[in-house]
N, C-alpha and C. Protein backbone atom coordinates (compact mmCIF):
# COMPACT_ATOMS: atom_id res chain seq x y z
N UNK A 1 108.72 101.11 75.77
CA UNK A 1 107.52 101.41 76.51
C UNK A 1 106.83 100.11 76.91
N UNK A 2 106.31 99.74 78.38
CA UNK A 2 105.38 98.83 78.51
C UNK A 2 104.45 98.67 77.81
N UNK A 3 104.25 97.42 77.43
CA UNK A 3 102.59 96.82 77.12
C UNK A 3 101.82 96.90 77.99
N UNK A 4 100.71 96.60 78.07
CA UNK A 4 99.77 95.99 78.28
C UNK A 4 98.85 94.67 77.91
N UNK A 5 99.17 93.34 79.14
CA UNK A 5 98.71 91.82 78.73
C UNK A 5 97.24 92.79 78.52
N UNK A 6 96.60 92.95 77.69
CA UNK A 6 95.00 93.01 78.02
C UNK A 6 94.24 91.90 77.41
N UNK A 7 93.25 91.49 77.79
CA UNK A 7 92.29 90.53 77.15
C UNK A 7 91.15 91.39 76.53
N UNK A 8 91.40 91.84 75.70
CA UNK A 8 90.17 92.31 75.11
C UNK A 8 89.32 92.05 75.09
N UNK A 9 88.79 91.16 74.59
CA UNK A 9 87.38 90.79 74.79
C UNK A 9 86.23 90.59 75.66
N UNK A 10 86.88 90.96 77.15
CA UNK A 10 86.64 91.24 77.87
C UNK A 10 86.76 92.69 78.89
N UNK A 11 88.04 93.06 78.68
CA UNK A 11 88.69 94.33 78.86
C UNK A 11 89.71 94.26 80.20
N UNK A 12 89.77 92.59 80.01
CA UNK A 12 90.71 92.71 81.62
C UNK A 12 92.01 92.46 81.13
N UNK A 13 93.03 92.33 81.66
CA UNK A 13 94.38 92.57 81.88
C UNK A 13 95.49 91.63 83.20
N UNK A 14 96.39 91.38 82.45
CA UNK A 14 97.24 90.29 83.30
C UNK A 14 97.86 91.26 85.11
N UNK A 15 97.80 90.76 86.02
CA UNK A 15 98.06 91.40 87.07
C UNK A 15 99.09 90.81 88.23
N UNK A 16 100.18 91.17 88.42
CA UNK A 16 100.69 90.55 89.97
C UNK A 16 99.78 90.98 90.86
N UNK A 17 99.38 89.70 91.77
CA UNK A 17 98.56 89.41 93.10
C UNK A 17 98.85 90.16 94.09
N UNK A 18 98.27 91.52 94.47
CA UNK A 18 98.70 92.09 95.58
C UNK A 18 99.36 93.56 95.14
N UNK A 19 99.99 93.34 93.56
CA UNK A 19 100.89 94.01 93.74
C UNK A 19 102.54 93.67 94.07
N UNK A 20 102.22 92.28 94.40
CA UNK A 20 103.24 91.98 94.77
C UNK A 20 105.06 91.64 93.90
N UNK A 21 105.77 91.43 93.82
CA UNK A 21 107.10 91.64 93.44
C UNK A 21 107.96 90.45 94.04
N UNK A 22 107.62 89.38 94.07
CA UNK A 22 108.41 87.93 95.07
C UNK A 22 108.12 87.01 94.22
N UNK A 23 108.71 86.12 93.99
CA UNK A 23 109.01 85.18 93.25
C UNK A 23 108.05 84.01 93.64
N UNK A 24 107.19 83.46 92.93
CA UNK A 24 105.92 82.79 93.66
C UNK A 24 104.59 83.30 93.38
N UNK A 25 104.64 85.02 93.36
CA UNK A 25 103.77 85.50 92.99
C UNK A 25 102.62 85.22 91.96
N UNK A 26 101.20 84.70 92.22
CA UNK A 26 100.46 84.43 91.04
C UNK A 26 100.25 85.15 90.17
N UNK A 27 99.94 85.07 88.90
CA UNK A 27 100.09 86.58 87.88
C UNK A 27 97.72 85.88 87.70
N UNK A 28 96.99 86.60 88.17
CA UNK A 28 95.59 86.70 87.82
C UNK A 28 95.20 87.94 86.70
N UNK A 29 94.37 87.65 86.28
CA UNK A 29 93.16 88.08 85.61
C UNK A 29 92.37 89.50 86.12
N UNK A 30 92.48 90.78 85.98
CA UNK A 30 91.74 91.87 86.58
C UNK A 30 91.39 92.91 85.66
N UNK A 31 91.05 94.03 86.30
CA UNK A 31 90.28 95.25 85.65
C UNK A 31 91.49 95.68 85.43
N UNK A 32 91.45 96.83 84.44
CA UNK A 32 92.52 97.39 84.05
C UNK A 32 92.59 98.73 85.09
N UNK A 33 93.83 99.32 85.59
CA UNK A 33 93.77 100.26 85.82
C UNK A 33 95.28 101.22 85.89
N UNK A 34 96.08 100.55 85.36
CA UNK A 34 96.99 101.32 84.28
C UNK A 34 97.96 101.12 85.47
N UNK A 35 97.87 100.92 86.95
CA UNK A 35 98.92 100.20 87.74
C UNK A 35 100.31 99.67 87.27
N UNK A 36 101.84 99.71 87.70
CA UNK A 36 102.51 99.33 87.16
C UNK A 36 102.93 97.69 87.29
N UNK A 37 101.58 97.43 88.22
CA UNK A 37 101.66 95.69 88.80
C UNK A 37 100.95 95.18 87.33
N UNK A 38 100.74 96.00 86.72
CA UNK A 38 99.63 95.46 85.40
C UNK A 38 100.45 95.19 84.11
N UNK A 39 101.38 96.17 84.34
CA UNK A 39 102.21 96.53 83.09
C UNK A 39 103.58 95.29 82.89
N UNK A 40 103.67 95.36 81.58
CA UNK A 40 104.84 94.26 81.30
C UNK A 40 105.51 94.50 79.79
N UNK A 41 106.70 94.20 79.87
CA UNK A 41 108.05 94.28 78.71
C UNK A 41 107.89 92.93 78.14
N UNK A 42 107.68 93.51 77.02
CA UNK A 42 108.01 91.99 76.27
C UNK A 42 109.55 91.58 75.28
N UNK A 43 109.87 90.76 76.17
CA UNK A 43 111.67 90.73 75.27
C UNK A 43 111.51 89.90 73.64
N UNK A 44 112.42 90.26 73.18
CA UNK A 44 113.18 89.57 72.01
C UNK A 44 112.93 88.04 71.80
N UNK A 45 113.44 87.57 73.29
CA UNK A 45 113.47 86.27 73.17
C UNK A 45 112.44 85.45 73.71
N UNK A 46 111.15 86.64 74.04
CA UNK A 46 110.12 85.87 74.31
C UNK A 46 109.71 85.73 75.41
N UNK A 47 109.91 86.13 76.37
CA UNK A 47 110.13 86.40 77.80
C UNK A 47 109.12 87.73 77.68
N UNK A 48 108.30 87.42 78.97
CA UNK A 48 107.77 88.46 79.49
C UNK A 48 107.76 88.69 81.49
N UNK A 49 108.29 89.94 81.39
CA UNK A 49 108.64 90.59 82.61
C UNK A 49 107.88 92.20 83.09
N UNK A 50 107.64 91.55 84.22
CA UNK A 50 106.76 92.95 84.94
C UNK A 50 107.64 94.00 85.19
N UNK A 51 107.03 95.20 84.82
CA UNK A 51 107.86 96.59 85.18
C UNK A 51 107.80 96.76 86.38
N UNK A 52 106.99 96.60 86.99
CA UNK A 52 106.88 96.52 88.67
C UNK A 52 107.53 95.51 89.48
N UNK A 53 107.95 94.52 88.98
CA UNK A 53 108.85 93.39 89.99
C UNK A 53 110.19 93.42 88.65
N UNK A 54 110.41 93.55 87.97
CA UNK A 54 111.37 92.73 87.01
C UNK A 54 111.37 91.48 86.87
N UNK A 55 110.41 90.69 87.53
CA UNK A 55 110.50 89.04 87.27
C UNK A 55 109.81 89.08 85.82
N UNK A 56 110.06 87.47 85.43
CA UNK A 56 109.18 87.16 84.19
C UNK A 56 108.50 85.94 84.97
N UNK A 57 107.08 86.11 83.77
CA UNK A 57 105.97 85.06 83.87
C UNK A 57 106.34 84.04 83.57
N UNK A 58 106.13 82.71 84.47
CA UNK A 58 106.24 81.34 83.79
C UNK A 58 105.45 80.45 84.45
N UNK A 59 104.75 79.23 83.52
CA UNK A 59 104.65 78.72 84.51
C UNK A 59 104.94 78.07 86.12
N UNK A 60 104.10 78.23 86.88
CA UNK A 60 104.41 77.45 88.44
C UNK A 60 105.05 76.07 87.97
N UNK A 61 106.40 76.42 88.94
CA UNK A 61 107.55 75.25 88.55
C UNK A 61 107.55 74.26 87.55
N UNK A 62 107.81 75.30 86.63
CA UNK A 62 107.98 74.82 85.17
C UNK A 62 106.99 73.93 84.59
N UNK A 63 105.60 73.72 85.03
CA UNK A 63 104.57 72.68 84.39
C UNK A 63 104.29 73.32 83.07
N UNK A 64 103.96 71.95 82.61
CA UNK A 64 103.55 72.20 81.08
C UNK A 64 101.92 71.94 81.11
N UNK A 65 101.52 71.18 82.36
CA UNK A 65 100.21 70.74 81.73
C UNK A 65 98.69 71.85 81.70
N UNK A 66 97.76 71.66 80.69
CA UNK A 66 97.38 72.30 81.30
C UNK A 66 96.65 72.77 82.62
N UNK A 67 96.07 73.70 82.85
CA UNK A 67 95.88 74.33 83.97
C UNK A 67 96.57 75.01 85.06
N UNK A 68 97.76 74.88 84.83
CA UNK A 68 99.37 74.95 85.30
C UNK A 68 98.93 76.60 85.35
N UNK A 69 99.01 77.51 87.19
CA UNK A 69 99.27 78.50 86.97
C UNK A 69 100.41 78.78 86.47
N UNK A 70 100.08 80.62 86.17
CA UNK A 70 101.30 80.96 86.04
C UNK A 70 101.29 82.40 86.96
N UNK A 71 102.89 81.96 87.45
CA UNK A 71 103.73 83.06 88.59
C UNK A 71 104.66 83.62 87.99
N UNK A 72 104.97 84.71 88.86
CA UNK A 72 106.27 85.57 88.90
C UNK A 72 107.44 84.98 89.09
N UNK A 73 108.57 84.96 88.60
CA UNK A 73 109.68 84.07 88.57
C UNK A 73 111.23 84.90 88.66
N UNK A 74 111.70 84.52 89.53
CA UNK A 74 113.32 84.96 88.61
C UNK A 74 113.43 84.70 87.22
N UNK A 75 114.09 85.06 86.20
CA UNK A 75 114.15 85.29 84.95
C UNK A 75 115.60 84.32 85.18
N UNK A 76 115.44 83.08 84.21
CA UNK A 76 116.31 82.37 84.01
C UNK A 76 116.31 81.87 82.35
N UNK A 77 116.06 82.17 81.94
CA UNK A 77 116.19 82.08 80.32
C UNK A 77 115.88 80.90 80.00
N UNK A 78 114.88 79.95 80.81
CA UNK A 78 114.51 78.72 80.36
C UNK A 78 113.26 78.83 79.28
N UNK A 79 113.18 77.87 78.86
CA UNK A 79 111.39 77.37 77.50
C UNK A 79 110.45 77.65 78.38
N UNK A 80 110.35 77.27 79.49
CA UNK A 80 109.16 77.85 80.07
C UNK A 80 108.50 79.04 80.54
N UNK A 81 109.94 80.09 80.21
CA UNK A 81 109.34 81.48 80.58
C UNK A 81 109.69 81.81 79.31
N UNK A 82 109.51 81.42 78.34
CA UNK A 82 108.96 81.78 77.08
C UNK A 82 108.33 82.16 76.04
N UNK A 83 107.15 83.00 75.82
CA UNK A 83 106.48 82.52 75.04
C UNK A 83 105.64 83.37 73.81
N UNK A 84 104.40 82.69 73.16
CA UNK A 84 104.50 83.46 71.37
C UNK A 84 103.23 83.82 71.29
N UNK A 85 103.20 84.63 70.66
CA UNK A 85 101.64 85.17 70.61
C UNK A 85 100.93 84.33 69.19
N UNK A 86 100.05 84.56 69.22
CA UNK A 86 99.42 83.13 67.82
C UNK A 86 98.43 83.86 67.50
């Protein structure tokens, strides 16, 4: 079953821009509204991918630093579309 990125503490939730499904895509910050552009699988290996595009989140071309958005990606099994909850 999908998750839901939500930010609680606020009550918002991770979102593809538009809706959109293309590789490039910015992943923002929104209201929740149960949309499948909202929703996301979280793998095994740490990888997270939208049910609505199948891409996974990573940072924009692979930056580490911060402020570095993060987009929709082809899913290539690199460290940067990786990651751990704390």
């Amino acid at each position: 079953m999908p998750e839901f990125s939500r930010r609680t503490a606020l009550g918002l939730l991770t979102d593809a821009e538009g809706a959109a499904t293309t590789p490039g895509t910015r992943a923002i910050i929104r209201d929740c509204t149960g949309g499948t552009n909202r929703q996301w699988n979280t793998g095994t290996d740490g990888t997270i991918t939208g049910v609505h595009s199948g891409l996974c989140r990573g940072p924009n071309g692979g930056g580490t630093a911060n402020s570095t958005p993060v987009t929709l990606q082809a899913c290539t099994g690199g460290s940067t579309q990786k990651w751990a909850r704390s």
